[in-house]
C-alpha atoms as a PDB file:
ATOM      1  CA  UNK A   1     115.452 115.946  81.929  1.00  0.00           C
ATOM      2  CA  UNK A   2     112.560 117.701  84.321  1.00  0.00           C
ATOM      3  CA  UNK A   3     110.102 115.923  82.653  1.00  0.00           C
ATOM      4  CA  UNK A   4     111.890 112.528  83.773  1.00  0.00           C
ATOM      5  CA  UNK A   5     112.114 113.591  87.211  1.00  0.00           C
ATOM      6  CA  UNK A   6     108.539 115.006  87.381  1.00  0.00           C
ATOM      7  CA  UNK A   7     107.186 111.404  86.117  1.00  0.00           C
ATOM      8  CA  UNK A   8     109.359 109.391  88.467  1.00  0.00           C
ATOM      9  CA  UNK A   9     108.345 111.570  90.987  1.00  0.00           C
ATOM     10  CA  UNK A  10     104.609 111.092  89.932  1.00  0.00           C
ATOM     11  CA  UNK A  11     105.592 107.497  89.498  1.00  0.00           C
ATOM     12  CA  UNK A  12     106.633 107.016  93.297  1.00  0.00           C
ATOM     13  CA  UNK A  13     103.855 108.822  94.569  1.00  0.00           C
ATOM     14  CA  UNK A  14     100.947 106.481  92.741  1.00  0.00           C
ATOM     15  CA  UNK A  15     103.665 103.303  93.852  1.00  0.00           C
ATOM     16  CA  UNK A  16     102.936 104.581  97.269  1.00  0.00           C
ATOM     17  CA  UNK A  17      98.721 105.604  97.246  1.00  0.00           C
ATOM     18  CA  UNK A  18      98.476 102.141  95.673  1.00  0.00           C
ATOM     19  CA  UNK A  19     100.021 100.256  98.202  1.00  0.00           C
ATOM     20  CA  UNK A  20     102.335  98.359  96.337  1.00  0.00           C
ATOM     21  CA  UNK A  21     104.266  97.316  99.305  1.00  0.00           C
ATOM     22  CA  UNK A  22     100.845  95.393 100.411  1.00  0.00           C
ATOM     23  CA  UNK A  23     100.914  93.324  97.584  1.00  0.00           C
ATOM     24  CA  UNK A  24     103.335  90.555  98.799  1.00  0.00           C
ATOM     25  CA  UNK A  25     100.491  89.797 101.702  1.00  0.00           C
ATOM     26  CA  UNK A  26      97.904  89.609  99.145  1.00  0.00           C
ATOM     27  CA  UNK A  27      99.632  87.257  97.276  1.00  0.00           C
ATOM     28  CA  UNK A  28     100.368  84.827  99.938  1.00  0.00           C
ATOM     29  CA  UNK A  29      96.663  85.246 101.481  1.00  0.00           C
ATOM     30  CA  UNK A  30      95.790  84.145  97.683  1.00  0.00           C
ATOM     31  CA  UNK A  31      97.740  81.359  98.313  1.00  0.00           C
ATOM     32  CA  UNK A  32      96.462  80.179 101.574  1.00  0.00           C
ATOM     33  CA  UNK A  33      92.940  80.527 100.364  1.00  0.00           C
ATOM     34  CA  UNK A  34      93.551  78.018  97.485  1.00  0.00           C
ATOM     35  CA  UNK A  35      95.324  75.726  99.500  1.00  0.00           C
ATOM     36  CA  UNK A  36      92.199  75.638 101.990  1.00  0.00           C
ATOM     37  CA  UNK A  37      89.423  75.752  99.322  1.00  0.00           C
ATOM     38  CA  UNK A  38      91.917  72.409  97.752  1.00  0.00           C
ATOM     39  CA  UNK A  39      91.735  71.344 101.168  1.00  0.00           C
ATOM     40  CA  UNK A  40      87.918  71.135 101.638  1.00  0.00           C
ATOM     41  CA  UNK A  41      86.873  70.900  98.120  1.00  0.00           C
ATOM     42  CA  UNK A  42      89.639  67.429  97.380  1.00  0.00           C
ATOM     43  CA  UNK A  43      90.464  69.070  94.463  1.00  0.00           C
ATOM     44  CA  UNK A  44      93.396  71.607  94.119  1.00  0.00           C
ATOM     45  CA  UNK A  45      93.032  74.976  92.414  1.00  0.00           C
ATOM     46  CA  UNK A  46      95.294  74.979  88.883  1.00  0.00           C
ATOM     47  CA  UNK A  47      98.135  76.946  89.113  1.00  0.00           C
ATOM     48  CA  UNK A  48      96.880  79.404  86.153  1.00  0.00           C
ATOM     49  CA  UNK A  49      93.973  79.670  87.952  1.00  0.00           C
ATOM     50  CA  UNK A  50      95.505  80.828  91.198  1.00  0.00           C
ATOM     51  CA  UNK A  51      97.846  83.129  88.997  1.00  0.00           C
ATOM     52  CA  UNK A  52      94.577  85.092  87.321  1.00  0.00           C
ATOM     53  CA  UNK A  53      93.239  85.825  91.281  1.00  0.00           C
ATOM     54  CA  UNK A  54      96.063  86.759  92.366  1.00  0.00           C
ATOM     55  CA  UNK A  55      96.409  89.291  89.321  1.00  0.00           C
ATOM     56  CA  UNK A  56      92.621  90.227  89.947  1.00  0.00           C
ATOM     57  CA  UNK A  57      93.327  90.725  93.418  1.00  0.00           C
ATOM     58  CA  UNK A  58      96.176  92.943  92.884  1.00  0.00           C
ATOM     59  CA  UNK A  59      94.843  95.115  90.588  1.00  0.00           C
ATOM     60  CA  UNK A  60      92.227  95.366  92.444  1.00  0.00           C
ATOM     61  CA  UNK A  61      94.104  96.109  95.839  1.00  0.00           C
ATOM     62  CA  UNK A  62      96.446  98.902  93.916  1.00  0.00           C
ATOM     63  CA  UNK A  63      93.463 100.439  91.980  1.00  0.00           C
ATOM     64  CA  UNK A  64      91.002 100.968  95.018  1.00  0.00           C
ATOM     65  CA  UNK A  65      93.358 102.911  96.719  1.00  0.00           C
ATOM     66  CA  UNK A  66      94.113 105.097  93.963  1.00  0.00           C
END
C-alpha cells in the first residue's frame, strides 16, 4: 500500500515539473499554426499530420522540463 502512495506521489510530482497543465495551450497554438500555414500555403495540413505535431510538441514540452 506505501509503495502505491509513494508512486502516485512521484507520479504528481513529474505531472507537475512537466507542465502538463501547459499542454492544452500547446495544442491549440498547434492548431492555429496549421490553420495559418493552410492559410498561406492554399493547402490545409491533414488532420494526422497535425495530430503527430501536436504529439511531438507535447512530448517535447513535458520532457524538456523534466
Amino acid at each position: 500500500m506505501n509503495t502505491l502512495v509513494m508512486n502516485n506521489s512521484r507520479m504528481g510530482i513529474y505531472l507537475r515539473l512537466g507542465r502538463v497543465s501547459n499542454l492544452p495551450t500547446v495544442w491549440t497554438n498547434v492548431l492555429a499554426g496549421a490553420i495559418v500555414a493552410g492559410s498561406i500555403t492554399g493547402r490545409p495540413l491533414s488532420l494526422m499530420h497535425t495530430l503527430l505535431v501536436m504529439l511531438a510538441i507535447s512530448f517535447f514540452i513535458a520532457r524538456a522540463c523534466i
